[in-house]
N, C-alpha and C. Protein backbone atom coordinates (compact mmCIF):
# COMPACT_ATOMS: atom_id res chain seq x y z
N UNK A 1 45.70 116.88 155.49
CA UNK A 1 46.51 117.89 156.12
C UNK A 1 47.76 117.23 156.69
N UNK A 2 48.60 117.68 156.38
CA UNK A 2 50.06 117.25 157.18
C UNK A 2 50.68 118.22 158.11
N UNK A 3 50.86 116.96 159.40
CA UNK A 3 51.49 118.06 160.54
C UNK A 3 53.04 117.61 161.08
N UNK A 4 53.47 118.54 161.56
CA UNK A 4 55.22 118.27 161.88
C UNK A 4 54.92 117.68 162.90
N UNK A 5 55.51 116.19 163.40
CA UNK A 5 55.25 115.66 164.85
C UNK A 5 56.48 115.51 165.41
N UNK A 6 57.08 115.78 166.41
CA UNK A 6 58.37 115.66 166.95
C UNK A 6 58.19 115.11 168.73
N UNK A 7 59.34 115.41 169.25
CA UNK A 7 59.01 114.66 170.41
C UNK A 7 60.09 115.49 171.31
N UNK A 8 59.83 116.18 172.85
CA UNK A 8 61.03 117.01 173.18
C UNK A 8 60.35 115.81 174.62
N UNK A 9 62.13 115.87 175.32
CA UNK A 9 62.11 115.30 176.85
C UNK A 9 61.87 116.20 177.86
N UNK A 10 60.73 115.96 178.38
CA UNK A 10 60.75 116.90 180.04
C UNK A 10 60.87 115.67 181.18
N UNK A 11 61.11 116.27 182.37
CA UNK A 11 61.68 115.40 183.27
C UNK A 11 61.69 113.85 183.16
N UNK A 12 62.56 113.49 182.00
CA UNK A 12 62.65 112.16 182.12
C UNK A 12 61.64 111.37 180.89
N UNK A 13 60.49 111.93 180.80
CA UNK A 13 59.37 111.47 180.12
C UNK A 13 59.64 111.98 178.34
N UNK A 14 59.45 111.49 177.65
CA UNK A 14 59.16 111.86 176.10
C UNK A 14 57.71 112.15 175.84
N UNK A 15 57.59 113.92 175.40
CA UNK A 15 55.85 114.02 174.92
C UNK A 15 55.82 114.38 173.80
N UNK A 16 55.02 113.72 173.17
CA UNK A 16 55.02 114.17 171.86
C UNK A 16 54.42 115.54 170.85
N UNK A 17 54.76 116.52 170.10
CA UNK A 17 54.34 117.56 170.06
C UNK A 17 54.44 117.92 168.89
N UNK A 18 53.28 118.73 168.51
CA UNK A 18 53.03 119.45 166.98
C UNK A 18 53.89 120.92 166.91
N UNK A 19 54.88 121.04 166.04
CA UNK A 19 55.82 121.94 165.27
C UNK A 19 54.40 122.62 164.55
N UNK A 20 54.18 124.27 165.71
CA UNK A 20 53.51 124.52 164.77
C UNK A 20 53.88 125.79 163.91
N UNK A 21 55.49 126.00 164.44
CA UNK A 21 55.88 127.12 163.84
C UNK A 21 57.25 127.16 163.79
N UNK A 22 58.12 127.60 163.19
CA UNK A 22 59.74 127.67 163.43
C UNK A 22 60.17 129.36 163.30
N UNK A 23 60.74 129.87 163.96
CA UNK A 23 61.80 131.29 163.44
C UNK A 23 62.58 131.40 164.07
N UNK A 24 63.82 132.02 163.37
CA UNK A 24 65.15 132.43 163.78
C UNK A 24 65.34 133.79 164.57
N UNK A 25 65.72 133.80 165.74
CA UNK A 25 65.75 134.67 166.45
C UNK A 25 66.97 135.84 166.08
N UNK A 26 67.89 136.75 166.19
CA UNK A 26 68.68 137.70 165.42
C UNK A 26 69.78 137.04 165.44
N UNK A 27 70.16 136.50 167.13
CA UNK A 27 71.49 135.88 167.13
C UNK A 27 71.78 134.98 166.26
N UNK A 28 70.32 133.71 165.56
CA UNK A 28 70.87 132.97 164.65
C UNK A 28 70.12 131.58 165.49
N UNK A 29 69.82 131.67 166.68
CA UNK A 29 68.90 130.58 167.36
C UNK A 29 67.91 130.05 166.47
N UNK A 30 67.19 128.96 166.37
CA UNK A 30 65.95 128.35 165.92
C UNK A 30 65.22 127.88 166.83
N UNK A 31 64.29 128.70 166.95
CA UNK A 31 62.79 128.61 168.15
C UNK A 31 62.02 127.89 168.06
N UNK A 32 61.53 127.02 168.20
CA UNK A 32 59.93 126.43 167.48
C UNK A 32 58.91 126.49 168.76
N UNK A 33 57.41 126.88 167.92
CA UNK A 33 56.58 127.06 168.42
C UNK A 33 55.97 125.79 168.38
N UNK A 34 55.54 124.73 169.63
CA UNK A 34 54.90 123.70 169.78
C UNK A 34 54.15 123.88 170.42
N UNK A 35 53.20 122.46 170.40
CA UNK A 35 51.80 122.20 171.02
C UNK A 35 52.02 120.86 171.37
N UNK A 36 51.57 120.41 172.70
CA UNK A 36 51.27 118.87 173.00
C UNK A 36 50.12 118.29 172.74
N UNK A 37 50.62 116.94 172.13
CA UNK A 37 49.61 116.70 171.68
C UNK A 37 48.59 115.71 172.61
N UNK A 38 47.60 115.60 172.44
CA UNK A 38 46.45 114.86 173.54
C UNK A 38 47.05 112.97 173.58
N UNK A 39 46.93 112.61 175.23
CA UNK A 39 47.38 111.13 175.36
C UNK A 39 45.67 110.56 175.51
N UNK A 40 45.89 109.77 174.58
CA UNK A 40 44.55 108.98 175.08
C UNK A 40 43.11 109.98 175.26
N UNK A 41 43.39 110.56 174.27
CA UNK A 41 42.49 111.60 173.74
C UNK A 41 41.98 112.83 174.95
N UNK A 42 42.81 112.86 176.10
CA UNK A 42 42.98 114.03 177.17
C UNK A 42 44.00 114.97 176.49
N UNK A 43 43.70 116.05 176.99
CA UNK A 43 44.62 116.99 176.25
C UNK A 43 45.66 117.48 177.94
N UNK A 44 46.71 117.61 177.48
CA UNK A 44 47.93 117.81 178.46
C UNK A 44 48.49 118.69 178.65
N UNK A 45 49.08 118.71 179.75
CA UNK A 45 49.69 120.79 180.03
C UNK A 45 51.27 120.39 180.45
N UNK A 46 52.29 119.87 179.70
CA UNK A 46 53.61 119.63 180.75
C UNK A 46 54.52 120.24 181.04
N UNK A 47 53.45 122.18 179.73
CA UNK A 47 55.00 122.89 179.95
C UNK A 47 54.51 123.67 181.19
N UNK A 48 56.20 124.01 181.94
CA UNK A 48 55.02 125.15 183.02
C UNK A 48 56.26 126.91 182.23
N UNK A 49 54.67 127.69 182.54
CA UNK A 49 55.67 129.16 182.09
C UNK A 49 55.00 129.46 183.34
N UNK A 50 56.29 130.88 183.56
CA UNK A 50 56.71 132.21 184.14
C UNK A 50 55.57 132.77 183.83
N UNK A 51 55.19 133.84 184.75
CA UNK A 51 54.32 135.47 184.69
C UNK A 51 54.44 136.09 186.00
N UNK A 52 54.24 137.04 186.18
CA UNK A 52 54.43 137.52 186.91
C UNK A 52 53.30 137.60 188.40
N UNK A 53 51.90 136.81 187.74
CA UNK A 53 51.03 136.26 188.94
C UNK A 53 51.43 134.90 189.17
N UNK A 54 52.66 134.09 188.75
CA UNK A 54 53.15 132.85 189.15
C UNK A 54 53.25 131.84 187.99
N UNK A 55 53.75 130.90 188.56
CA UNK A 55 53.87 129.46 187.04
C UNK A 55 52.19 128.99 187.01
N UNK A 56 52.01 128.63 185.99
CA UNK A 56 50.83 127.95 185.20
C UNK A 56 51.00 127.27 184.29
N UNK A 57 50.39 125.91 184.04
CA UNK A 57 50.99 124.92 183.08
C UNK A 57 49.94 125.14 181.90
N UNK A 58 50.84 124.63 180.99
CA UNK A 58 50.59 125.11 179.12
C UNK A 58 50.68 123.68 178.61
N UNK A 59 49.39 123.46 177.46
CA UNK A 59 49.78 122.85 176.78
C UNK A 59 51.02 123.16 175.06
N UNK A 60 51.36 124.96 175.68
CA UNK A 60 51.57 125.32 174.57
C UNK A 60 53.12 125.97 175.18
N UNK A 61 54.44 126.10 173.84
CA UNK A 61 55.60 126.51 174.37
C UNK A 61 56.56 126.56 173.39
N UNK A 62 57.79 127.46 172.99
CA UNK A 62 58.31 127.90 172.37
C UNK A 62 59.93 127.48 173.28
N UNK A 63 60.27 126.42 172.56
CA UNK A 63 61.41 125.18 172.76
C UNK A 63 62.96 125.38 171.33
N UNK A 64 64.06 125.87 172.03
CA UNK A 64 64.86 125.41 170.49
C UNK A 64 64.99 124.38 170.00
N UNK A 65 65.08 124.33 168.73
CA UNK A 65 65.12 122.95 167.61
C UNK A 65 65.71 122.23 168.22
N UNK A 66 66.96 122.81 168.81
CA UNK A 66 68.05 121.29 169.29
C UNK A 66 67.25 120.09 170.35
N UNK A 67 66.05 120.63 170.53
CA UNK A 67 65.69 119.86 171.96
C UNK A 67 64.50 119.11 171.10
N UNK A 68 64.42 118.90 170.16
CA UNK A 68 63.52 118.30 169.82
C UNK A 68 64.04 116.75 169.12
N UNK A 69 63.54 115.94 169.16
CA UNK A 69 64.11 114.56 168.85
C UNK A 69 62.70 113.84 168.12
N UNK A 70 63.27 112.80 166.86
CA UNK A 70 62.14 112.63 166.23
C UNK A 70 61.51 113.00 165.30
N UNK A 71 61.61 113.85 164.93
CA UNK A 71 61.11 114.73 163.98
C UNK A 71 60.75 114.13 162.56
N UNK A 72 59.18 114.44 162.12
CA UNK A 72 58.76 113.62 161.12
C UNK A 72 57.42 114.27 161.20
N UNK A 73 56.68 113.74 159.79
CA UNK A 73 55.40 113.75 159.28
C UNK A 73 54.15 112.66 159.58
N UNK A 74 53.36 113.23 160.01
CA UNK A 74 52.08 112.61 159.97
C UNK A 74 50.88 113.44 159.05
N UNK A 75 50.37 112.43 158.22
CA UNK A 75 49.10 112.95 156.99
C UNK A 75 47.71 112.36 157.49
N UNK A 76 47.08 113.44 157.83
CA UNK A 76 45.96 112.70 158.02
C UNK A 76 45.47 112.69 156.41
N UNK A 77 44.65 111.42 156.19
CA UNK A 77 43.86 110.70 155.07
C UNK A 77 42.27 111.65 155.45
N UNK A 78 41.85 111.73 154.20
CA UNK A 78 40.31 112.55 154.23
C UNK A 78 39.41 111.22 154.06
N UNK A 79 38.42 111.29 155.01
CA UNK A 79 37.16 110.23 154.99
C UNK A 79 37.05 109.87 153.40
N UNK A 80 36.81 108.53 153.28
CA UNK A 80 36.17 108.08 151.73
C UNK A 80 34.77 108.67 151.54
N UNK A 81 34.34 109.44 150.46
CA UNK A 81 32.93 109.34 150.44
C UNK A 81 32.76 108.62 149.70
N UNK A 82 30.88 108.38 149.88
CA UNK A 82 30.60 107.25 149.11
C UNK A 82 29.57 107.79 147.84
N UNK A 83 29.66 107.65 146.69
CA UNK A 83 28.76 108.22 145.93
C UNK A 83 27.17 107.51 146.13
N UNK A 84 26.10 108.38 145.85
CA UNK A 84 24.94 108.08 146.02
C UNK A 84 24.67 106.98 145.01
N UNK A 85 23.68 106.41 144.46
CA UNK A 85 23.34 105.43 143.30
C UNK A 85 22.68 106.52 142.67
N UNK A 86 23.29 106.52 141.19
CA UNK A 86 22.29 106.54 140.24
C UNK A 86 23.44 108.16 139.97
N UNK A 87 24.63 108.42 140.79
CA UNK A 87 24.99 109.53 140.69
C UNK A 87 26.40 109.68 139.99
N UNK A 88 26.22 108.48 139.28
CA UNK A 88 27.48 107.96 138.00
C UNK A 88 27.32 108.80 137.11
């Protein structure tokens, strides 16, 4: 499976994040829908959103293209199997 990995700056820090969607808004903007991805196998919240019962942090957030830096592919490889004997 191949995923879009990019990297947007929040205060100062670089996190790295899965492109898991792109669309053009009417004016002509490019939105992307990201996800952060887990440090040290914890999963992370750095965006904070708006509602109307108050801010709450997301690991999830909808960022324009321009703010994204980095941008590239990662493939994950599928496990080797191993054939049984005798199953030549």
């Amino acid at each position: 499976m191949t995923r879009t990995i990019a990297f947007v700056r929040i205060q100062n820090q670089k996190v790295a994040v899965e492109i898991v969607n792109v669309f053009t808004t009417g004016d002509g903007r490019r939105i992307a829908s990201v996800e952060a991805l887990p440090v040290n196998g914890k999963t992370i919240r750095p965006f904070t959103q708006y509602s109307i019962g108050g801010p709450s942090q997301s690991s999830e957030a909808r960022i324009p293209v321009a703010f994204l830096t980095d941008i590239g592919f990662a493939v994950d490889m599928p496990a080797p199997t191993i054939a049984e004997v005798g199953s030549l």
